[in-house]
Each structure stands twice: as structure tokens, then as C-alpha cells.
Protein backbone atom coordinates (compact mmCIF):
# COMPACT_ATOMS: atom_id res chain seq x y z
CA UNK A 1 -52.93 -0.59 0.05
CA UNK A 2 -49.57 0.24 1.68
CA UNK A 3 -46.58 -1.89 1.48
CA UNK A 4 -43.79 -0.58 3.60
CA UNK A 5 -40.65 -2.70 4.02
CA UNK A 6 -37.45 -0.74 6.13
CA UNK A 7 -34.51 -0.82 4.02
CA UNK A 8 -31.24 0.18 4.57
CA UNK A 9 -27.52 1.19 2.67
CA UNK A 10 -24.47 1.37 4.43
CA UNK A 11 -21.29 3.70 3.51
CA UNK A 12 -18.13 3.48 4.87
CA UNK A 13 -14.38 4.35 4.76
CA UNK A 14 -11.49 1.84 4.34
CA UNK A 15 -10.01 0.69 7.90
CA UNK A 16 -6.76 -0.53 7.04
CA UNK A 17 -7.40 -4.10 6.87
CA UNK A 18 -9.72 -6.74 5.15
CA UNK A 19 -10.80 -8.46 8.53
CA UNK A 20 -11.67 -5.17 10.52
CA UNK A 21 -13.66 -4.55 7.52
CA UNK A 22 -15.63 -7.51 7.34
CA UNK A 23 -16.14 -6.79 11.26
CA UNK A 24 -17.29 -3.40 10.48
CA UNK A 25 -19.77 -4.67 7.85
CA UNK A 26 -20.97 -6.73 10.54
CA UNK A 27 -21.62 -4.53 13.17
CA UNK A 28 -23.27 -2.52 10.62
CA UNK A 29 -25.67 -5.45 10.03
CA UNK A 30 -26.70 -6.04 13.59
CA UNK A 31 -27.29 -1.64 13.36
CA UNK A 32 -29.62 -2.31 11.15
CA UNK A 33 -31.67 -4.84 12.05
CA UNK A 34 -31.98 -3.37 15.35
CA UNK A 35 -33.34 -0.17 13.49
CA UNK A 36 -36.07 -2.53 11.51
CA UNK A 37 -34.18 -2.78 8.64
CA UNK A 38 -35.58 -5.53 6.48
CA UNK A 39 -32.56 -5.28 3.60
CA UNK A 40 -29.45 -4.20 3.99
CA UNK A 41 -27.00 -3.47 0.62
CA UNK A 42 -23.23 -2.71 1.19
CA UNK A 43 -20.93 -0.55 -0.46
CA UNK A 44 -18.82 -2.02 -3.95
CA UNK A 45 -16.13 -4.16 -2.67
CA UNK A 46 -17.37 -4.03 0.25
CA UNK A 47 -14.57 -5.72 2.41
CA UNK A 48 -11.21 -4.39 0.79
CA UNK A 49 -10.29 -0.83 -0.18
CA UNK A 50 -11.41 0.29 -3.77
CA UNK A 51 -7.95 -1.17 -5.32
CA UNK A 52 -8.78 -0.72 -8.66
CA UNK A 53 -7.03 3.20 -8.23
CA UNK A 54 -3.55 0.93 -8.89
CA UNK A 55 -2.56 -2.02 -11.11
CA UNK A 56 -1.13 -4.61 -8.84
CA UNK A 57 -2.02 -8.38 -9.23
CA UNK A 58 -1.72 -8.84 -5.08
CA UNK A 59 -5.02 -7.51 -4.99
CA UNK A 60 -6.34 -10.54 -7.00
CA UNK A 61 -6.18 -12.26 -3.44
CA UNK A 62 -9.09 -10.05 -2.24
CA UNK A 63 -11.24 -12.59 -4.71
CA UNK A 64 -13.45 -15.88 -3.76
CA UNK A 65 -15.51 -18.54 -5.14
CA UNK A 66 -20.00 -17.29 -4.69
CA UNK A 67 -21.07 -18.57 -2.81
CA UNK A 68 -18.84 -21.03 -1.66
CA UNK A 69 -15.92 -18.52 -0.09
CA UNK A 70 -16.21 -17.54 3.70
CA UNK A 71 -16.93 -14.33 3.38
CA UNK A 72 -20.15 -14.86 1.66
CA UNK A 73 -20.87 -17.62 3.68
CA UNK A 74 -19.64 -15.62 6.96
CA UNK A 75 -22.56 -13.16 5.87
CA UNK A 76 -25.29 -16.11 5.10
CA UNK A 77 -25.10 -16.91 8.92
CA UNK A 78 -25.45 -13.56 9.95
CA UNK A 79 -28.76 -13.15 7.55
CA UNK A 80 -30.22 -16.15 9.05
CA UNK A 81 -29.26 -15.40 12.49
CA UNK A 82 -30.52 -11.32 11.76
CA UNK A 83 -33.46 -12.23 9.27
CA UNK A 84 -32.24 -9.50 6.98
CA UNK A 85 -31.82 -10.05 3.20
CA UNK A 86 -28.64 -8.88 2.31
CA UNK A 87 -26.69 -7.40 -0.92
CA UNK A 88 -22.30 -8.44 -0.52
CA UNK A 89 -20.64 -6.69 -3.43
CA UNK A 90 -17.48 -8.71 -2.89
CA UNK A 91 -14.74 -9.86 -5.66
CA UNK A 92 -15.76 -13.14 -7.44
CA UNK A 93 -13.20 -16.00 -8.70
CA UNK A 94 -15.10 -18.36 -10.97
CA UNK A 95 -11.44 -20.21 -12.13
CA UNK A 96 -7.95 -18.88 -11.44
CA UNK A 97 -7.92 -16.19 -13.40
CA UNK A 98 -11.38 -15.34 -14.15
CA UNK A 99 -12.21 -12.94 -11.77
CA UNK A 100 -15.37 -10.78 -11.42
CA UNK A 101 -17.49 -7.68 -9.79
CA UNK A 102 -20.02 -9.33 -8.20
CA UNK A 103 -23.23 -8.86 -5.88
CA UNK A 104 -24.23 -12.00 -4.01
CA UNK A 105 -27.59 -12.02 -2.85
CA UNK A 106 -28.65 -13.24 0.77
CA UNK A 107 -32.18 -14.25 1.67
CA UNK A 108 -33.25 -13.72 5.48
CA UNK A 109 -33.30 -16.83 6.29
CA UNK A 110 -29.56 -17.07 4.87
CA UNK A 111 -30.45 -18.96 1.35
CA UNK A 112 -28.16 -17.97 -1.19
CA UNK A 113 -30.18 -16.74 -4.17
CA UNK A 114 -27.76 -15.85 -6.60
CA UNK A 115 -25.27 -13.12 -7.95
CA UNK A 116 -25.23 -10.06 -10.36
CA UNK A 117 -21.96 -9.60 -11.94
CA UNK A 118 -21.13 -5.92 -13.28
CA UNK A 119 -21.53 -5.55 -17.45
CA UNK A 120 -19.67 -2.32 -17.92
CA UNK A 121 -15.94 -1.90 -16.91
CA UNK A 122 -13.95 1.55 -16.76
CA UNK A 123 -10.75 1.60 -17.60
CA UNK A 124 -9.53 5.28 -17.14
CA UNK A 125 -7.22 6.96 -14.89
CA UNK A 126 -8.02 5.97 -10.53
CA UNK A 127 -10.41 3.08 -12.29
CA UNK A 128 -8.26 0.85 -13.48
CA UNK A 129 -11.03 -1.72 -13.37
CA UNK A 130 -10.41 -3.58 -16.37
CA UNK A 131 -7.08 -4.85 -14.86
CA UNK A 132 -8.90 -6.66 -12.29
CA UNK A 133 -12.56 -8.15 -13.56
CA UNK A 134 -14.04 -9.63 -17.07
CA UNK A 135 -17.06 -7.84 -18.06
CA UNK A 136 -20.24 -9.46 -16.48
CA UNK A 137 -21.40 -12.41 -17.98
CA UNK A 138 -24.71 -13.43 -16.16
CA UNK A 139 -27.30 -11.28 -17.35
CA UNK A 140 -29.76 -8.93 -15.60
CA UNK A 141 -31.40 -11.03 -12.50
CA UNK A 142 -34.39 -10.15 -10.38
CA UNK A 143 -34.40 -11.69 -7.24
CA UNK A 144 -37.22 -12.91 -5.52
CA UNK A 145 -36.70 -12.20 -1.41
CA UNK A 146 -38.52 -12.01 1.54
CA UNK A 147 -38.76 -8.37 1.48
CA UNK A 148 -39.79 -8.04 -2.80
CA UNK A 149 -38.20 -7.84 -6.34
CA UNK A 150 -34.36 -6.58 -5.97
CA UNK A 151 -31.88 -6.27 -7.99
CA UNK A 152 -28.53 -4.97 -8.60
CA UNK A 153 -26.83 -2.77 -10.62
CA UNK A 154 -22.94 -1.84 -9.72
CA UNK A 155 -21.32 1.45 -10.06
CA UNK A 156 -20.19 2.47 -13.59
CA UNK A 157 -22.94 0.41 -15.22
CA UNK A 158 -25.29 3.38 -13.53
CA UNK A 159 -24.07 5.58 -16.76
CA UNK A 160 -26.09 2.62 -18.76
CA UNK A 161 -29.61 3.07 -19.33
CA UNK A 162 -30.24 -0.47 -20.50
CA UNK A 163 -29.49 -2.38 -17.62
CA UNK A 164 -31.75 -0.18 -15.45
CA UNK A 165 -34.63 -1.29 -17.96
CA UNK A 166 -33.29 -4.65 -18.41
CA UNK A 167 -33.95 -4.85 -14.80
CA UNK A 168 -37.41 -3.33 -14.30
CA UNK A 169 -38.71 -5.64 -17.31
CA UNK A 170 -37.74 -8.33 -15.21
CA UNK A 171 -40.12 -6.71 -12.41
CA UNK A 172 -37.77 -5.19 -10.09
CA UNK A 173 -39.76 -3.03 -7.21
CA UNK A 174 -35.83 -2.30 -5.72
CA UNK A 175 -32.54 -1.81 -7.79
CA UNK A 176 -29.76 -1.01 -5.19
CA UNK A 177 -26.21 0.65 -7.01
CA UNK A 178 -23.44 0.08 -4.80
CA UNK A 179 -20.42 2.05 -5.74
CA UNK A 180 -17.21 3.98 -5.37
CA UNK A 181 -16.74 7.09 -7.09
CA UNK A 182 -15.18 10.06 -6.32
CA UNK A 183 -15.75 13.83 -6.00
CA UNK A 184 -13.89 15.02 -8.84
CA UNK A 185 -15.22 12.81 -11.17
CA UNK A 186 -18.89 12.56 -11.66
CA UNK A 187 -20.19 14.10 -8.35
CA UNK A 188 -22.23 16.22 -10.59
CA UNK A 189 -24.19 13.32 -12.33
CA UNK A 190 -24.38 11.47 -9.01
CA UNK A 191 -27.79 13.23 -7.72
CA UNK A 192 -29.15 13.14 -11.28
CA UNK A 193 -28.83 9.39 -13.14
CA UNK A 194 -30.60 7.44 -10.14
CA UNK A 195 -33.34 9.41 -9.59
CA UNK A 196 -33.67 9.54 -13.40
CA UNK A 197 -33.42 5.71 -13.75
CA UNK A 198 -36.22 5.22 -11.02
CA UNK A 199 -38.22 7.36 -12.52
CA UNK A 200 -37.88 6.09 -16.23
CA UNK A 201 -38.41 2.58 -15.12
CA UNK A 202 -40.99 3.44 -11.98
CA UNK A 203 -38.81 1.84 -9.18
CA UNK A 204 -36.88 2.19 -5.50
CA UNK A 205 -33.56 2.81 -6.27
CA UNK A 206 -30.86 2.79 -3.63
CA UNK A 207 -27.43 4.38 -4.36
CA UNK A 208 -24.45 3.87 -2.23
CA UNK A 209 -21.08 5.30 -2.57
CA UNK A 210 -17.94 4.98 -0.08
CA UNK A 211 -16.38 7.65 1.79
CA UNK A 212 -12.84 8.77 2.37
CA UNK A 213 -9.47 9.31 0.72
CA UNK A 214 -7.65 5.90 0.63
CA UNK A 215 -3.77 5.30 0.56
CA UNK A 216 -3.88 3.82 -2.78
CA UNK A 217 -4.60 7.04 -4.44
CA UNK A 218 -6.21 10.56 -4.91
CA UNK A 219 -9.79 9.58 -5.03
CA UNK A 220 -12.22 11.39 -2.58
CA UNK A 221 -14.81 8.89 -1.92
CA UNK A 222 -18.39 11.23 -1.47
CA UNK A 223 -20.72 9.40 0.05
CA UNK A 224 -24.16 10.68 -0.40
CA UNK A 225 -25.78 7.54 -0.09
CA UNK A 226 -29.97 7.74 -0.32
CA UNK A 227 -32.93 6.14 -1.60
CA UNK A 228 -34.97 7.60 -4.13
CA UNK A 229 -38.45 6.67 -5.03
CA UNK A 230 -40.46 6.17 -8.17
CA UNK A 231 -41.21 9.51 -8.66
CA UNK A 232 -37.83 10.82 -8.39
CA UNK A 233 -37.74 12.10 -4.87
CA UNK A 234 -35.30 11.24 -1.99
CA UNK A 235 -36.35 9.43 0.64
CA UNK A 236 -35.77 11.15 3.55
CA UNK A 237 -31.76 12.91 4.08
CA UNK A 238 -28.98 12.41 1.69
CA UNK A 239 -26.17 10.57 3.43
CA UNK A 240 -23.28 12.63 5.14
CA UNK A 241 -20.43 13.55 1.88
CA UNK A 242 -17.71 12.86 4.69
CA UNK A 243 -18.39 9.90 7.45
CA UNK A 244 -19.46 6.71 8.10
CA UNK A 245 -23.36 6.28 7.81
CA UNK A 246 -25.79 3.76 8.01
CA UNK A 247 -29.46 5.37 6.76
CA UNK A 248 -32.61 3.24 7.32
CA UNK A 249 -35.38 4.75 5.40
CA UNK A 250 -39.36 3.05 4.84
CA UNK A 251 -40.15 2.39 1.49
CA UNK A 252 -43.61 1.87 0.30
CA UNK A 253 -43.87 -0.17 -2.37
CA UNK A 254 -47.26 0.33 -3.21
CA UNK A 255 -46.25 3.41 -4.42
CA UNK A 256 -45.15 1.18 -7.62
CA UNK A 257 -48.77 0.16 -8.86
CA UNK A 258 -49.72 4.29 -8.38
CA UNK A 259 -46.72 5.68 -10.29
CA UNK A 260 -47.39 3.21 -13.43
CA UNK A 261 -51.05 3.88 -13.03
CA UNK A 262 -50.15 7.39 -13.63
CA UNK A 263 -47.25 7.62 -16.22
CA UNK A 264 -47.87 4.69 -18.74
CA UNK A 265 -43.74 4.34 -19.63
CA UNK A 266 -44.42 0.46 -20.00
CA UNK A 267 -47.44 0.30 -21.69
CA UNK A 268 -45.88 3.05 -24.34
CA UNK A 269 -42.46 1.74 -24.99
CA UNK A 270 -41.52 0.75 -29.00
CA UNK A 271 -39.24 -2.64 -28.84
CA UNK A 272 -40.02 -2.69 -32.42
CA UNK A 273 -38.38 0.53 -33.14
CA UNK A 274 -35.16 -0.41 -30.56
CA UNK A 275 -32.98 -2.76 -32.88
CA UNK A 276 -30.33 -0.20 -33.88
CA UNK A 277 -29.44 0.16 -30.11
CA UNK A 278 -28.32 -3.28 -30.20
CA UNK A 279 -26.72 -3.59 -33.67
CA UNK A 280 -23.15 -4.01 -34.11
């Protein structure tokens, strides 16, 4: 039996400011739930620029408390007032100090239902990531939410195949991947390691990736954005590589129970054989 819920990503270039952001973010929002959309994940960092291309402690002032700060809480009204679940990759502070990349998740009727905070940090050359956050601390969540199973897996930790199994154990029907990576980089693997982790763990996966050179660096931000279903295939268009897109796409989650009906990844999996991947 067919279960279609409208979901929707959002990519976008850096406006200059943190406020015309936000404002951008919400327009986007009010796009998409006049399009159907059901969901709704952001870009990473979705409110600032990606500042992680320099080293400079002024950008620690981009962070707030989840889910008490009023950005989060800015974007809780708006998912009540909208019925749209939403995904905020914003910049967590837990304690002076102890700063995070986070993913607060928003229920349609504005609940808070908790946050995913990124395992793997880069620390390389226009990534500079490690200056900024403390490795993730809070495991591998599956939200329940009015539209399904979601959860969240942010940007470099996509080169991880753990966490994308981590995360359909847990019963995830959607893992969205917000990001920001540029063209030079890993364009190349950017078309090839979601579709691979949907189909490896027999889930929705929605990418998202910024777009634009910012004034904080070289980085050519590639957009792209899609969905990609259990199988492997895109859903519908890959984003524009240049502009400003919201894409709305129908997934049918049904199409879960038929893919693991077919290819039996779950059933044949070897835990017992997997302790060296963990060991020291």
C-alpha cells in the first residue's frame, strides 16, 4: 500500500548577514508548505556563512543553547504555525566553550524532539572544522515525526559508513545530509556515497549542499541537492549546481517494505564477525 509524504531540501547562498538569512530560511518554509511539503531540512549552518573556511573565534557568536536559543525557537513557531516538521542545522553551545554541529529536530506541531550532533570533524585546508565544534557526543537518534522515521546525518560524517547503518538499525525510513562542500573537493563522490548509503541500508536519503562562493574563502559551494530512494535512484531533477533552489519531491515510503523484501541486507548482516571495526 502506498505511503507518500512531500518532502522537501532547501539550498541556498550566503546573503551577507545572519538575520536576512534566517528571513530567507523562512520564506523558504512558507515555499514549501505551500507546495505540500510535509518536511522541510535546511542546509549545514543554515543561518551564517560556512565559517569554518577561516579560524576566527568571532564566529563562536553564531552558537546557541537547543533548544532553548531563538533561533530554534523562532523556527518551532513557524512549524506549528506551517505544520511542517523541520530539520535546523544551526551551531549548538551546551556551556561556554563547548560548542557543537548540530541538527535540531522540529515536529509539525512545533514540539521539539531532539538534536543530532555531527561525530566526524575535518580538519583540512577551507574545513577548519575542528577549530569550531567537539566531535558529536549524542549518538545516532531516530526521530519519531508526524511525517515517519528521520534522521540526520551532517556533511563529512557522509564519508562514514557506520553512522548511515547506525541509523537505519534504529529504523530510519528518511536520513537527510545537510552539508557544505565544495566543487573542487569531493564533487566527484557527491553523486555516488548517498545513493550508495540508501541503498546499503534500504532508505530515503536527502542530500543538501549550499551554493555560492563566499567572502571567507575559495570554496565553490555546488549545490546539487536531491533525494534518492532505496534503490539508488534520484527522485525526480538534481538541484541547480549554481542558484538558490527549493525542490519538493513525493516520496513513497512503502517502497521501504518492497526493497527489503527484495534484497535481504538486514536479515544477512554478520555483527558477530564486525568487532575488529570497532577495536582500538
Amino acid at each position: 500500500m502506498s505511503r507518500v509524504i512531500r518532502a522537501a531540501l532547501f539550498q541556498t547562498a550566503w546573503t551577507g548577514d545572519k538575520e536576512s538569512m534566517i528571513q530567507v530560511h523562512e520564506q523558504a518554509a512558507r515555499d514549501a508548505a505551500a507546495q505540500g511539503a510535509q518536511v522541510l531540512c535546511f542546509q549545514e549552518l543554515f543561518y551564517g556563512p560556512y565559517f569554518c573556511q577561516v579560524q576566527d573565534k568571532a564566529f563562536y557568536e553564531y552558537a546557541e543553547q537547543v533548544p532553548e536559543g531563538p533561533i530554534v525557537q523562532r523556527f518551532q513557531a513557524l512549524a506549528r504555525e506551517l505544520g511542517l516538521v523541520l530539520i535546523l542545522p544551526v551551531y549548538e553551545e551546551e556551556q561556554p566553550g563547548v560548542l557543537y554541529n548540530t541538527a535540531a529536530v522540529i515536529d509539525a506541531d512545533g514540539s521539539y524532539l531532539g538534536k543530532y550532533r555531527k561525530h566526524h570533524i575535518p580538519q583540512v585546508p577551507g574545513f577548519w572544522e575542528k577549530f569550531y565544534f567537539r566531535p558529536g557526543n549524542a549518538g545516532w537518534p531516530v526521530f519519531e515525526t508526524a511525517v515517519g522515521k528521520i534522521g540526520v546525518y551532517i556533511c563529512y560524517d557522509r564519508h562514514f559508513p557506520e553512522g548511515w547503518r547506525a541509523l537505519g538499525l534504529g529504523g530510519a525510513e528518511i536520513v537527510f545530509n545537510p552539508s557544505a562542500t565544495s566543487r573542487g573537493l569531493s564533487r566527484y563522490l557527491w553523486q555516488l556515497e548517498q545513493p550508495a548509503a540508501a541503498v546499503a541500508n534500504e532508505y530515503f536519503v536527502g542530500a543538501i549542499n549550499r551554493v555560492g562562493v563566499e567572502d571567507l574563502g575559495d570554496n565553490d559551494f555546488y549545490g546539487t541537492s536531491y533525494f534518492v530512494d532505496p534503490e539508488g535512484q534520484f527522485v525526480g531533477e538534481v538541484a541547480s549546481d549554481k542558484e538558490t533552489e527549493l525542490v519538493v519531491r513525493d516520496l513513497d515510503l512503502a517502497k521501504l517494505r518492497e526493497v527489503r523484501d527484495r534484497w535481504q541486507f538486514f536479515r544477512d548482516r554478520r555483527p558477530d564477525a564486525y568487532a575488529p571495526l570497532t577495536a582500538p
